[in-house]
N, C-alpha and C. Protein backbone atom coordinates (compact mmCIF):
# COMPACT_ATOMS: atom_id res chain seq x y z
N UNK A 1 19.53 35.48 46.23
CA UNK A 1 20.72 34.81 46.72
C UNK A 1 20.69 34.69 48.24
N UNK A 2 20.13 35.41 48.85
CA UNK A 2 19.91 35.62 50.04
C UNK A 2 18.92 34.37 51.18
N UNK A 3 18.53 34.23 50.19
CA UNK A 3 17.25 33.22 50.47
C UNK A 3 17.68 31.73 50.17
N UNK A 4 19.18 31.31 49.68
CA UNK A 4 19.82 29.96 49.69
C UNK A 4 19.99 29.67 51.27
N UNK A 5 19.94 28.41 50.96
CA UNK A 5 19.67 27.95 52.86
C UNK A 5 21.45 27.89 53.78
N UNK A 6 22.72 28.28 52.37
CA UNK A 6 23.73 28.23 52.77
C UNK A 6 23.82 29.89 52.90
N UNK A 7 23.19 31.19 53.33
CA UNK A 7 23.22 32.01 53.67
C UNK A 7 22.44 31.95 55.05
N UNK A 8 20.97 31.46 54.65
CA UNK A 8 20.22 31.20 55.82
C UNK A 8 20.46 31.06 56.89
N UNK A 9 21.13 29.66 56.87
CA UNK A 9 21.72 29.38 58.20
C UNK A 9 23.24 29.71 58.57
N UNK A 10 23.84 30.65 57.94
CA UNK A 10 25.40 31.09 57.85
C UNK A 10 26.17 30.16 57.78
N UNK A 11 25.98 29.29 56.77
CA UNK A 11 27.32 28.28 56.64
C UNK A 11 28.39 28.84 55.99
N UNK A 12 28.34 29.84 55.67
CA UNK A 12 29.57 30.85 54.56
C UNK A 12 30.55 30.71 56.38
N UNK A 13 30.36 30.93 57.62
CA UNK A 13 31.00 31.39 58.38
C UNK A 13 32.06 29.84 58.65
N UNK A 14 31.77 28.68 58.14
CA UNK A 14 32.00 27.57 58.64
C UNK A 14 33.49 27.83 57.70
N UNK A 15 33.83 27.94 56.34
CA UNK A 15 34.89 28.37 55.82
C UNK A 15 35.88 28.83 56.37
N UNK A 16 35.32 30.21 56.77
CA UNK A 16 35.68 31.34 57.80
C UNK A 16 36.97 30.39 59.15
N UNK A 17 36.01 29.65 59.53
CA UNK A 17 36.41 29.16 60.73
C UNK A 17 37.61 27.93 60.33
N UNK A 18 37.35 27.08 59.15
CA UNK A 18 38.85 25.90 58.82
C UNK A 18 39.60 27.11 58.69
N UNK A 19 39.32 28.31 58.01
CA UNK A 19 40.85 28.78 57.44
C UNK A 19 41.57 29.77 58.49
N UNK A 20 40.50 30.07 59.48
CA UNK A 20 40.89 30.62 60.27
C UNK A 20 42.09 30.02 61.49
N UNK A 21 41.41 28.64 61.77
CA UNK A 21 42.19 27.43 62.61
C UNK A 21 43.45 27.00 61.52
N UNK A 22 43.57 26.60 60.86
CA UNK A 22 44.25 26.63 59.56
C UNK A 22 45.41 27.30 59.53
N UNK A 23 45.24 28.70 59.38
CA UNK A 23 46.37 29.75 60.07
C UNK A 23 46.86 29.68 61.00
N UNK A 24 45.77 29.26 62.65
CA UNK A 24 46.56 29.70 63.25
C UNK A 24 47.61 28.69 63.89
N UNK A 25 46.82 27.46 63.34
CA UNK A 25 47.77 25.75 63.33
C UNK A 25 49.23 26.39 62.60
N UNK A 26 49.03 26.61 61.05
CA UNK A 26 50.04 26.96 60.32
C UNK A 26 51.47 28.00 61.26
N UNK A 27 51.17 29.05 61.64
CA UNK A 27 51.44 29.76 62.68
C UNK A 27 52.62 28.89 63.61
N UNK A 28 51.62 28.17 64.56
CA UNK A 28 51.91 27.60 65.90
C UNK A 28 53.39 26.07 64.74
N UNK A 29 52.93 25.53 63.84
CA UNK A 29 53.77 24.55 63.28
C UNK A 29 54.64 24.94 63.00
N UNK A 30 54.34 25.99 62.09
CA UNK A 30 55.36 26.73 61.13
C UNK A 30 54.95 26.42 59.14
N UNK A 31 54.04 25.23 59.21
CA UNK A 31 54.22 24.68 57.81
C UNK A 31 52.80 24.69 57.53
N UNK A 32 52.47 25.30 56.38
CA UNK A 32 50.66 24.58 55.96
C UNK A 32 50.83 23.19 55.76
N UNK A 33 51.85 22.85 54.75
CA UNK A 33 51.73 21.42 54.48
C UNK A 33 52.12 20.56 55.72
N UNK A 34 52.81 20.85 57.01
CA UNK A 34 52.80 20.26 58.37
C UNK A 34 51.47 19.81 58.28
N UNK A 35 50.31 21.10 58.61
CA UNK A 35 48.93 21.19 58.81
C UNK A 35 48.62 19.98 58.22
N UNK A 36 48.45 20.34 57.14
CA UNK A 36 47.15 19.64 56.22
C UNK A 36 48.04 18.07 56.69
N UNK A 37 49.27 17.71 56.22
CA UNK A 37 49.68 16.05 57.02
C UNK A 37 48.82 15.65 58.00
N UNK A 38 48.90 16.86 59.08
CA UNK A 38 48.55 16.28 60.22
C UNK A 38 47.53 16.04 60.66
N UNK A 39 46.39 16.79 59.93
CA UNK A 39 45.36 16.28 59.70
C UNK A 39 44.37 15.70 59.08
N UNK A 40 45.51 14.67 58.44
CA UNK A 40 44.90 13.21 57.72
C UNK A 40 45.14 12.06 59.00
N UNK A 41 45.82 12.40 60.24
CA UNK A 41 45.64 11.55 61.31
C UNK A 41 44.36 11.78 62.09
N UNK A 42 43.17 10.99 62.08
CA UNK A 42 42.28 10.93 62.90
C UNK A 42 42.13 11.93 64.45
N UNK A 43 43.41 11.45 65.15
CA UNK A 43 43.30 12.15 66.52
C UNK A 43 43.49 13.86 66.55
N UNK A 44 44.28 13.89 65.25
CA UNK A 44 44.70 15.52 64.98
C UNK A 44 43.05 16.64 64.22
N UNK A 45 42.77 15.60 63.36
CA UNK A 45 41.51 16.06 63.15
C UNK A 45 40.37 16.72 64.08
N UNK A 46 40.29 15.46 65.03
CA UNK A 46 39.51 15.27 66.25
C UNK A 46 39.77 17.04 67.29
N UNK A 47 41.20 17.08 67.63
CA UNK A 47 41.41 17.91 68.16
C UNK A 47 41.39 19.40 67.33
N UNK A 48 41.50 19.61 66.15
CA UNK A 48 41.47 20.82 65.23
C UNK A 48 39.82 20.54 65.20
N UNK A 49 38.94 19.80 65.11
CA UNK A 49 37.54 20.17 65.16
C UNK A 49 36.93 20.37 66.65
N UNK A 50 38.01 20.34 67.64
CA UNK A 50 37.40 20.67 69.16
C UNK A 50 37.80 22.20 69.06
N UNK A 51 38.68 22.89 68.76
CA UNK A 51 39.00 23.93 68.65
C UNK A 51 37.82 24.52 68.13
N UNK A 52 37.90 24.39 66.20
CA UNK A 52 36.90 25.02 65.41
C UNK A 52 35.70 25.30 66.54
N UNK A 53 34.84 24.18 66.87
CA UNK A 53 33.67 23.58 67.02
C UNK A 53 33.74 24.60 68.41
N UNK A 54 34.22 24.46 69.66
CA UNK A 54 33.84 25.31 70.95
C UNK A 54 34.50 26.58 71.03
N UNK A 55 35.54 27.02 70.18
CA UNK A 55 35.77 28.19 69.35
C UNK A 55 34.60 29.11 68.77
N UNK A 56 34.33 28.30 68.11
CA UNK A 56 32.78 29.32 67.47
C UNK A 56 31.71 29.21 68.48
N UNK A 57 31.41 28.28 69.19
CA UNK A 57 30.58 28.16 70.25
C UNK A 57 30.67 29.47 70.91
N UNK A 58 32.03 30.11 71.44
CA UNK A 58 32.34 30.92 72.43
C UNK A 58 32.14 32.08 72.16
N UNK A 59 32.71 32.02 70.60
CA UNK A 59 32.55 33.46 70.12
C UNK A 59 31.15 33.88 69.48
N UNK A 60 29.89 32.60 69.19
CA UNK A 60 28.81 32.93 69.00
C UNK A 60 28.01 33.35 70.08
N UNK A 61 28.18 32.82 71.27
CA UNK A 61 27.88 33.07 72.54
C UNK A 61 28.09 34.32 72.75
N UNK A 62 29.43 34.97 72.97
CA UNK A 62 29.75 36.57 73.42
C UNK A 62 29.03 37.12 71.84
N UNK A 63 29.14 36.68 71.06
CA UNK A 63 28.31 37.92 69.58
C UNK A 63 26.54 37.87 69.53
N UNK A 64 26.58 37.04 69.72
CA UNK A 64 24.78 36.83 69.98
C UNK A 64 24.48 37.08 71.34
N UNK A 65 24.74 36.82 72.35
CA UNK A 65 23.86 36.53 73.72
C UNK A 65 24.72 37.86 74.60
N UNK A 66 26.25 37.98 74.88
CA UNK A 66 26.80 38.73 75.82
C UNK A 66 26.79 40.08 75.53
N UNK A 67 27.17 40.83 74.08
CA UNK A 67 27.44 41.62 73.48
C UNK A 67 25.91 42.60 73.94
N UNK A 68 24.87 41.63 72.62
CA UNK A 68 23.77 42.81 73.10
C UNK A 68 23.14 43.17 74.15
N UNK A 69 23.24 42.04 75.64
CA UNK A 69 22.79 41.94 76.78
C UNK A 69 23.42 42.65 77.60
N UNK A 70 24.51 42.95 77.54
CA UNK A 70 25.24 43.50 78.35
C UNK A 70 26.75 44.76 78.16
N UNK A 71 26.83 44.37 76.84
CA UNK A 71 27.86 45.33 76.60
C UNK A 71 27.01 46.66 76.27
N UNK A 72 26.24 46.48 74.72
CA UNK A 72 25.40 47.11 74.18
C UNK A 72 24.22 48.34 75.15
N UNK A 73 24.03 47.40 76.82
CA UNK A 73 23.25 48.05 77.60
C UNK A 73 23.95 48.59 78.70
N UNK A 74 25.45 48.67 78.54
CA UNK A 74 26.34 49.40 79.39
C UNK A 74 26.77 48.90 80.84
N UNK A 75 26.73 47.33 80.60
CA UNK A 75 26.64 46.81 82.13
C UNK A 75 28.12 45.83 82.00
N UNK A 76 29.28 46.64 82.16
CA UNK A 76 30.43 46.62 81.47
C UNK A 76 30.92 45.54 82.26
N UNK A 77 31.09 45.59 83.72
CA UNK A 77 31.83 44.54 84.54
C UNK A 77 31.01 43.26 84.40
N UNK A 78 29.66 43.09 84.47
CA UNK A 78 29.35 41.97 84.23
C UNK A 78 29.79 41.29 82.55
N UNK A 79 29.76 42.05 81.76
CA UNK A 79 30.14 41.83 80.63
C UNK A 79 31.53 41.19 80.71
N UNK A 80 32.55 42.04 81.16
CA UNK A 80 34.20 41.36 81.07
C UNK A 80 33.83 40.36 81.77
N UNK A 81 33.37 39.91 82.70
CA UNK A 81 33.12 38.92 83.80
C UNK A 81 32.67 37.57 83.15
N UNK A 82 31.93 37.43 82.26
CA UNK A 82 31.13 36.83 81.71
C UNK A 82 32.13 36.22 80.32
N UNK A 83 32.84 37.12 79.66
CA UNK A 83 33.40 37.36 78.72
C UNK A 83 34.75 36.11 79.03
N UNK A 84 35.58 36.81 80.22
CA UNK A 84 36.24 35.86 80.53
C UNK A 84 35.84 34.05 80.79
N UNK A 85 34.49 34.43 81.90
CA UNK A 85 34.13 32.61 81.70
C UNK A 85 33.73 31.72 80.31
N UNK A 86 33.60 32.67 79.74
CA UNK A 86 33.20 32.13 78.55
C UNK A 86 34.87 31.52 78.34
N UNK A 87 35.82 32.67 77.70
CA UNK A 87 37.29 31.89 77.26
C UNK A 87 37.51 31.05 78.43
N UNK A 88 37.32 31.06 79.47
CA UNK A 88 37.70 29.78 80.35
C UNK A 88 37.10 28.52 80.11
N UNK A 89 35.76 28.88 80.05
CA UNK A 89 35.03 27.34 79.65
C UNK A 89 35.06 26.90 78.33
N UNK A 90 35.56 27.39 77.36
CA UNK A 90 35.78 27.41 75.64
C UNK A 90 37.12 26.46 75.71
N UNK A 91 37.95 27.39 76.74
CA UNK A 91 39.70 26.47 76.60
C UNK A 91 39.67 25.03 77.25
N UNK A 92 38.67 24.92 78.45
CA UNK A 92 38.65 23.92 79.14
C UNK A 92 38.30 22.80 78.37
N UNK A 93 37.51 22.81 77.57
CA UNK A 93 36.43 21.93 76.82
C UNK A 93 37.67 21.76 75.25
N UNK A 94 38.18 22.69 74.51
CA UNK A 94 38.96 22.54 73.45
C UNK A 94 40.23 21.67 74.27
N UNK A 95 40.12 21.97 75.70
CA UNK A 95 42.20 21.16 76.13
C UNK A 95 41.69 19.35 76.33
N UNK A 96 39.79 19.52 76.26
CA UNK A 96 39.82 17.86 76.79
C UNK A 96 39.46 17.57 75.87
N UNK A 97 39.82 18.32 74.59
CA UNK A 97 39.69 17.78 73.12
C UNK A 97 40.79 16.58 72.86
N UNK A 98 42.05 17.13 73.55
CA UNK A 98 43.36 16.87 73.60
C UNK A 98 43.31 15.26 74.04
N UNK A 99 42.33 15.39 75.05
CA UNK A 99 42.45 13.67 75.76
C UNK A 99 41.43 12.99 75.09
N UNK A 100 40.39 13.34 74.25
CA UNK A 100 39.66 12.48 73.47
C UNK A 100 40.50 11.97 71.91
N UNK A 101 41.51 12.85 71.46
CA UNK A 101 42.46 12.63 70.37
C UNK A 101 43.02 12.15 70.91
N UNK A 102 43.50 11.73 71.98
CA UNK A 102 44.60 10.81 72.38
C UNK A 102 43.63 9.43 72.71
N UNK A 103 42.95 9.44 72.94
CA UNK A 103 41.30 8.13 73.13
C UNK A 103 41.27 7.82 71.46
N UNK A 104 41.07 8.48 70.86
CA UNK A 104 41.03 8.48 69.21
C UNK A 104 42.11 7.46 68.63
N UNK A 105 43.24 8.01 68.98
CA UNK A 105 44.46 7.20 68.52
C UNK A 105 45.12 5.95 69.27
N UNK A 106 44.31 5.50 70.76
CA UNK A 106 44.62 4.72 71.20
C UNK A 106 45.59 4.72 72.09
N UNK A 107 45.63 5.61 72.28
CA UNK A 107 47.71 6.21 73.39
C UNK A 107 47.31 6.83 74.57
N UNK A 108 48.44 6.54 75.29
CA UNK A 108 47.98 7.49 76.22
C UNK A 108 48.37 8.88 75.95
N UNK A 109 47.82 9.65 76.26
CA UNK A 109 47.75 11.47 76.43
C UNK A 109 49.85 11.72 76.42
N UNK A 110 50.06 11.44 76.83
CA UNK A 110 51.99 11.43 77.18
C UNK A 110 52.56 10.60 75.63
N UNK A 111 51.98 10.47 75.16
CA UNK A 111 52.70 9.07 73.97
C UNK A 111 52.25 10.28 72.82
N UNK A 112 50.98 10.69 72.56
CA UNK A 112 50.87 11.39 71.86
C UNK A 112 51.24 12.82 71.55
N UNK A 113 50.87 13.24 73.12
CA UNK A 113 51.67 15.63 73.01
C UNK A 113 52.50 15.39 73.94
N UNK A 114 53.48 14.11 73.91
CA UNK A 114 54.86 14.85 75.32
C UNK A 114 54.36 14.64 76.92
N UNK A 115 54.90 14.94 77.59
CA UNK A 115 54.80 14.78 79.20
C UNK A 115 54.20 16.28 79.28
N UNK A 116 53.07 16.21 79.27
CA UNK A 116 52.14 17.16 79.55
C UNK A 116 51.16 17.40 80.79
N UNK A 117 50.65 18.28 80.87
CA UNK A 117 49.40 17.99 81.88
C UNK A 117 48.55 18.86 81.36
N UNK A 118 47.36 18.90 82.26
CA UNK A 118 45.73 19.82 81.49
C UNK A 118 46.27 21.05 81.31
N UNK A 119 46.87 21.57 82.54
CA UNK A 119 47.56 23.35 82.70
C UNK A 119 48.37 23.34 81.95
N UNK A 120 48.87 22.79 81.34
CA UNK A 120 50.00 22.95 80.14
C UNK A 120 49.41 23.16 78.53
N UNK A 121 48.75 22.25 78.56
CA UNK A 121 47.41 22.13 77.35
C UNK A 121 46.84 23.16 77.40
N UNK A 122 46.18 23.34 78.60
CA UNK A 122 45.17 25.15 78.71
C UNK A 122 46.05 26.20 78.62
N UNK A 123 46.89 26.46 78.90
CA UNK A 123 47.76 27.61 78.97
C UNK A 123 48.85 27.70 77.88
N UNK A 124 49.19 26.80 77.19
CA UNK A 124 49.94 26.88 76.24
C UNK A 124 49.41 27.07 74.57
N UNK A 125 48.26 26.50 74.51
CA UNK A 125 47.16 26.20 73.42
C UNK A 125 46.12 27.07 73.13
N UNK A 126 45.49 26.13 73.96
CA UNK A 126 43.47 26.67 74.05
C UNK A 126 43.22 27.81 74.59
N UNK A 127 44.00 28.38 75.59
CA UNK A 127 43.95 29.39 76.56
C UNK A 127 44.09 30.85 75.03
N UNK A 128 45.09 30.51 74.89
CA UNK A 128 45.34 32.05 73.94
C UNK A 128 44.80 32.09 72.22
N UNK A 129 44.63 30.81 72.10
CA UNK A 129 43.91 30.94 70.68
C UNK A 129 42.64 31.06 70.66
N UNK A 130 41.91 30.81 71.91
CA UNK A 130 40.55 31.21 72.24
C UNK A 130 40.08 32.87 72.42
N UNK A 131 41.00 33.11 73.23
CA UNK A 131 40.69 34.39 73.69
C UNK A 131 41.16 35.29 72.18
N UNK A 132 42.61 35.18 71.87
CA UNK A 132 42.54 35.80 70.03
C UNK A 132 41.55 35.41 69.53
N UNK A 133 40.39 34.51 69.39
CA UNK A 133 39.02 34.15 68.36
C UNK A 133 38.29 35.11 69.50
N UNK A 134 37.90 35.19 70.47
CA UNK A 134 36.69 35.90 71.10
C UNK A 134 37.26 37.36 70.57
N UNK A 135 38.44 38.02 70.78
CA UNK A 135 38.65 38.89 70.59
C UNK A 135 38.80 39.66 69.28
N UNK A 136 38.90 39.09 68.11
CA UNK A 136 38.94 39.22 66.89
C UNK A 136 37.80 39.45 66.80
N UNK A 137 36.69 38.38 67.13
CA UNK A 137 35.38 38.83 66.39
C UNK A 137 34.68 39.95 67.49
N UNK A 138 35.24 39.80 68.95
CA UNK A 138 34.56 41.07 69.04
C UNK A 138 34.78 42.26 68.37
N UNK A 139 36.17 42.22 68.14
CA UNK A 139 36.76 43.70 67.25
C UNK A 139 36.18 43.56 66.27
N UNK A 140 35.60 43.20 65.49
CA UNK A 140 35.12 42.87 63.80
C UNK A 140 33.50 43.15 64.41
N UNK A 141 32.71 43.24 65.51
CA UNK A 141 31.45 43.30 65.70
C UNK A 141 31.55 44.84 66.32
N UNK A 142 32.21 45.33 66.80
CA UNK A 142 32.40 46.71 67.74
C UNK A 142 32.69 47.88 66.24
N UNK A 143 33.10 47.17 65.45
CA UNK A 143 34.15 48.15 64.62
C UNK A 143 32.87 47.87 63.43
N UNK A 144 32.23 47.30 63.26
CA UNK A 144 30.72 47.09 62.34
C UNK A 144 30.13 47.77 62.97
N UNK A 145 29.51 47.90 64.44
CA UNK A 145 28.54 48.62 64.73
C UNK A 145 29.02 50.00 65.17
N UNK A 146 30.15 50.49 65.05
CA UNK A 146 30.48 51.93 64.98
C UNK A 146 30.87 52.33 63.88
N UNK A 147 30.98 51.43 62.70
CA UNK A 147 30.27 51.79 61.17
C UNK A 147 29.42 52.40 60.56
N UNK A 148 28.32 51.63 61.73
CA UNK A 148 26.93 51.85 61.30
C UNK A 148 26.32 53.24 62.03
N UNK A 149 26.79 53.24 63.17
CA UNK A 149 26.36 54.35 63.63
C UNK A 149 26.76 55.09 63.28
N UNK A 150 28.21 55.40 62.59
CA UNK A 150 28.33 56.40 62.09
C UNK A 150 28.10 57.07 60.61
N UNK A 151 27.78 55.89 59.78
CA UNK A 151 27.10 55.90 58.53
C UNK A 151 25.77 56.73 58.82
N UNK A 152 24.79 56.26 60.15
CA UNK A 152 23.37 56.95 60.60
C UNK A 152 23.36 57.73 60.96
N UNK A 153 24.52 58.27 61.79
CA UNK A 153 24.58 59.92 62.04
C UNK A 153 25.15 60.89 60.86
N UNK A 154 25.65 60.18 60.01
CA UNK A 154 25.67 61.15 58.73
C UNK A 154 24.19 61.03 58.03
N UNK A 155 23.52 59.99 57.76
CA UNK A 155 22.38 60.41 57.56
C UNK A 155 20.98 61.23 58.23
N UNK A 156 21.46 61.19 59.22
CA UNK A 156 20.61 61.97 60.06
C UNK A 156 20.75 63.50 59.82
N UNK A 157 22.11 63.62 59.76
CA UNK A 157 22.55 65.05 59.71
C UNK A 157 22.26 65.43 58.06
N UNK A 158 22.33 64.54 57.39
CA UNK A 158 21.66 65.00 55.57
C UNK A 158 20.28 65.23 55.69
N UNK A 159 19.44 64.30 56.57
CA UNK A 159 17.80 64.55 56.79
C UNK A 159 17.74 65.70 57.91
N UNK A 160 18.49 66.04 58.73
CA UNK A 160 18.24 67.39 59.33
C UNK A 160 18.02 68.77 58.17
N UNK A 161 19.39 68.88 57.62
CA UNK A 161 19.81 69.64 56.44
C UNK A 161 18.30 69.96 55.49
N UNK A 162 18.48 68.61 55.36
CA UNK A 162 16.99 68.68 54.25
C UNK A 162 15.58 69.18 54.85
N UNK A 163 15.37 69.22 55.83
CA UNK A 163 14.36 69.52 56.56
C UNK A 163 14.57 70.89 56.34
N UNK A 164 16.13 70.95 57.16
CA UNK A 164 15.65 72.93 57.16
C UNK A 164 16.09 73.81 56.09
N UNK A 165 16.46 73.09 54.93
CA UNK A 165 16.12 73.66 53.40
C UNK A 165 14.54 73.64 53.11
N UNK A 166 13.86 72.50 53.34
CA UNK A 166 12.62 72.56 52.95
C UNK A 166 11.70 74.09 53.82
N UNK A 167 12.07 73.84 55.46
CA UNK A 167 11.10 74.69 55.48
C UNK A 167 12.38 76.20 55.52
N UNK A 168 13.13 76.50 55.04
CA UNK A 168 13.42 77.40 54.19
C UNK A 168 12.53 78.09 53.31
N UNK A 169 12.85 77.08 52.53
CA UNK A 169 11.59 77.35 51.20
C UNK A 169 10.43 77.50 51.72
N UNK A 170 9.74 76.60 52.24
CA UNK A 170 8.12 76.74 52.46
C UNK A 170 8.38 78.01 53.22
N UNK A 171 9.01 78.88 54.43
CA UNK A 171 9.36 80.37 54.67
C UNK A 171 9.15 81.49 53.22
N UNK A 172 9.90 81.13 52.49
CA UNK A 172 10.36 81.99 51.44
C UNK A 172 9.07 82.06 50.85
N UNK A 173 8.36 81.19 50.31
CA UNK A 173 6.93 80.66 49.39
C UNK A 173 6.29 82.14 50.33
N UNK A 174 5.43 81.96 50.99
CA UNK A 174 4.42 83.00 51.48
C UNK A 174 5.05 84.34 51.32
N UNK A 175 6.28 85.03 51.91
CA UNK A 175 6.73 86.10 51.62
C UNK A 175 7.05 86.64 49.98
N UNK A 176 6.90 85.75 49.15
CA UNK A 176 7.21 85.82 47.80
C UNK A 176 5.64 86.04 47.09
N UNK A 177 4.62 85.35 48.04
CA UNK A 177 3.40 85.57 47.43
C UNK A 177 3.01 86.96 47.60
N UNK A 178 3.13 87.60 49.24
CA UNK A 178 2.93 88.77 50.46
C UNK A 178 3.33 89.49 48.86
N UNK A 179 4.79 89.47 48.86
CA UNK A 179 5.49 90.76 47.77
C UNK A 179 4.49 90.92 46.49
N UNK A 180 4.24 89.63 45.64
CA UNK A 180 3.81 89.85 44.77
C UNK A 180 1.94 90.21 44.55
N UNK A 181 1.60 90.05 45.87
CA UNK A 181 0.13 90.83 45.61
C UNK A 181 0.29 92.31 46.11
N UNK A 182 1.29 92.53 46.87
CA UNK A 182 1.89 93.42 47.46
C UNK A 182 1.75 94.56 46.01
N UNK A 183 2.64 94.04 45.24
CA UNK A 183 2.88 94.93 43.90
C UNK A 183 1.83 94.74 43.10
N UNK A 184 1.01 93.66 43.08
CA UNK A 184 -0.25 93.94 42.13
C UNK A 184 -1.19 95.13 42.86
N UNK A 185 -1.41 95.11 44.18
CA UNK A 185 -1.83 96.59 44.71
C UNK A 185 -1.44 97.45 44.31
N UNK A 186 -0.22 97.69 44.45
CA UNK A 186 0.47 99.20 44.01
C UNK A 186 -0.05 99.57 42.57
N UNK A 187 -0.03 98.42 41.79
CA UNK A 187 0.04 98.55 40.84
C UNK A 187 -1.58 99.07 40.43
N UNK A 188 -2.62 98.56 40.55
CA UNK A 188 -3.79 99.20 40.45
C UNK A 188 -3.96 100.05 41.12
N UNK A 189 -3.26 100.92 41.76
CA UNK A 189 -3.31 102.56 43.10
C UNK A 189 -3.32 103.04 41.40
């Protein structure tokens, strides 16, 4: 099962990610069925797949590339440092999602989300649903790999154990032999 090319290349995570945006649309509307309406309009689509799409970008970026480079090797400030440009350049790119859905539908940017501007878009939107996605999956990657380590330090400590039962025994073996030729001597005196 492992070896289907929809494991291969992790498309199971692509699910992950509509239902995740999904929620947090649902959330921000109030309605699933709002949702799903609203994205049978082209421009709404457009903008819920700029999210998905540089959303996972951001958070594959900090889980693959930032995490083991720099968190993992204890180089902490460059890490937050890095961490943050990432949600900055993730929100920037999801808020000019906003003006290509409004290019989509033919309107201007004001006809479609209100008398808005970019800082309103970034800071009201993209800004905090980005950083909740970087931050979720870092918690879901931090809280796996102190799983694991701690699953390995219990096994370590069962293969310690076992070691010094074994040479226990292999101790005991020779002194058990010592005794018993010990008494076959006596025994022919």
């Amino acid at each position: 099962m492992k070896n289907n090319w929809f494991y291969k290349y992790k498309l199971y995570h692509l699910p992950f990610w509509f239902g995740y945006h999904f929620l947090w649309w649902t959330l921000r509307i109030g309605s699933p069925l709002a949702v799903l309406g609203s994205l049978v309009y082209p421009h709404a689509a457009v903008k819920f797949f700029f999210y998905m799409i540089f959303q996972m970008i951001g958070v594959y970026f900090n889980h693959y590339f930032l995490i083991p480079r720099f968190l993992e090797k204890g180089r902490y400030v460059i890490y937050v440092t890095a961490v943050l440009i990432t949600i900055l350049v993730s929100a920037c790119l999801i808020t000019s999602g906003y003006y290509v859905s409004a290019m989509v539908a033919g309107k201007p940017l004001e006809e479609v989300y209100g008398n808005t501007t970019f800082f309103s878009l970034f800071e009201g939107g993209a800004l905090p649903s980005t950083a909740a996605a970087i931050t979720l999956a870092m918690s879901i990657r931090l809280t796996r790999n102190w799983m694991r380590s701690k699953r390995r330090q219990q096994e370590l400590e069962k293969e310690k154990l076992d070691t010094e039962l074994k040479f226990l025994k292999s101790q005991m073996n020779p002194h058990f032999l010592f005794n018993t030729i010990n008494s076959i001597f006596v025994l022919i005196h």
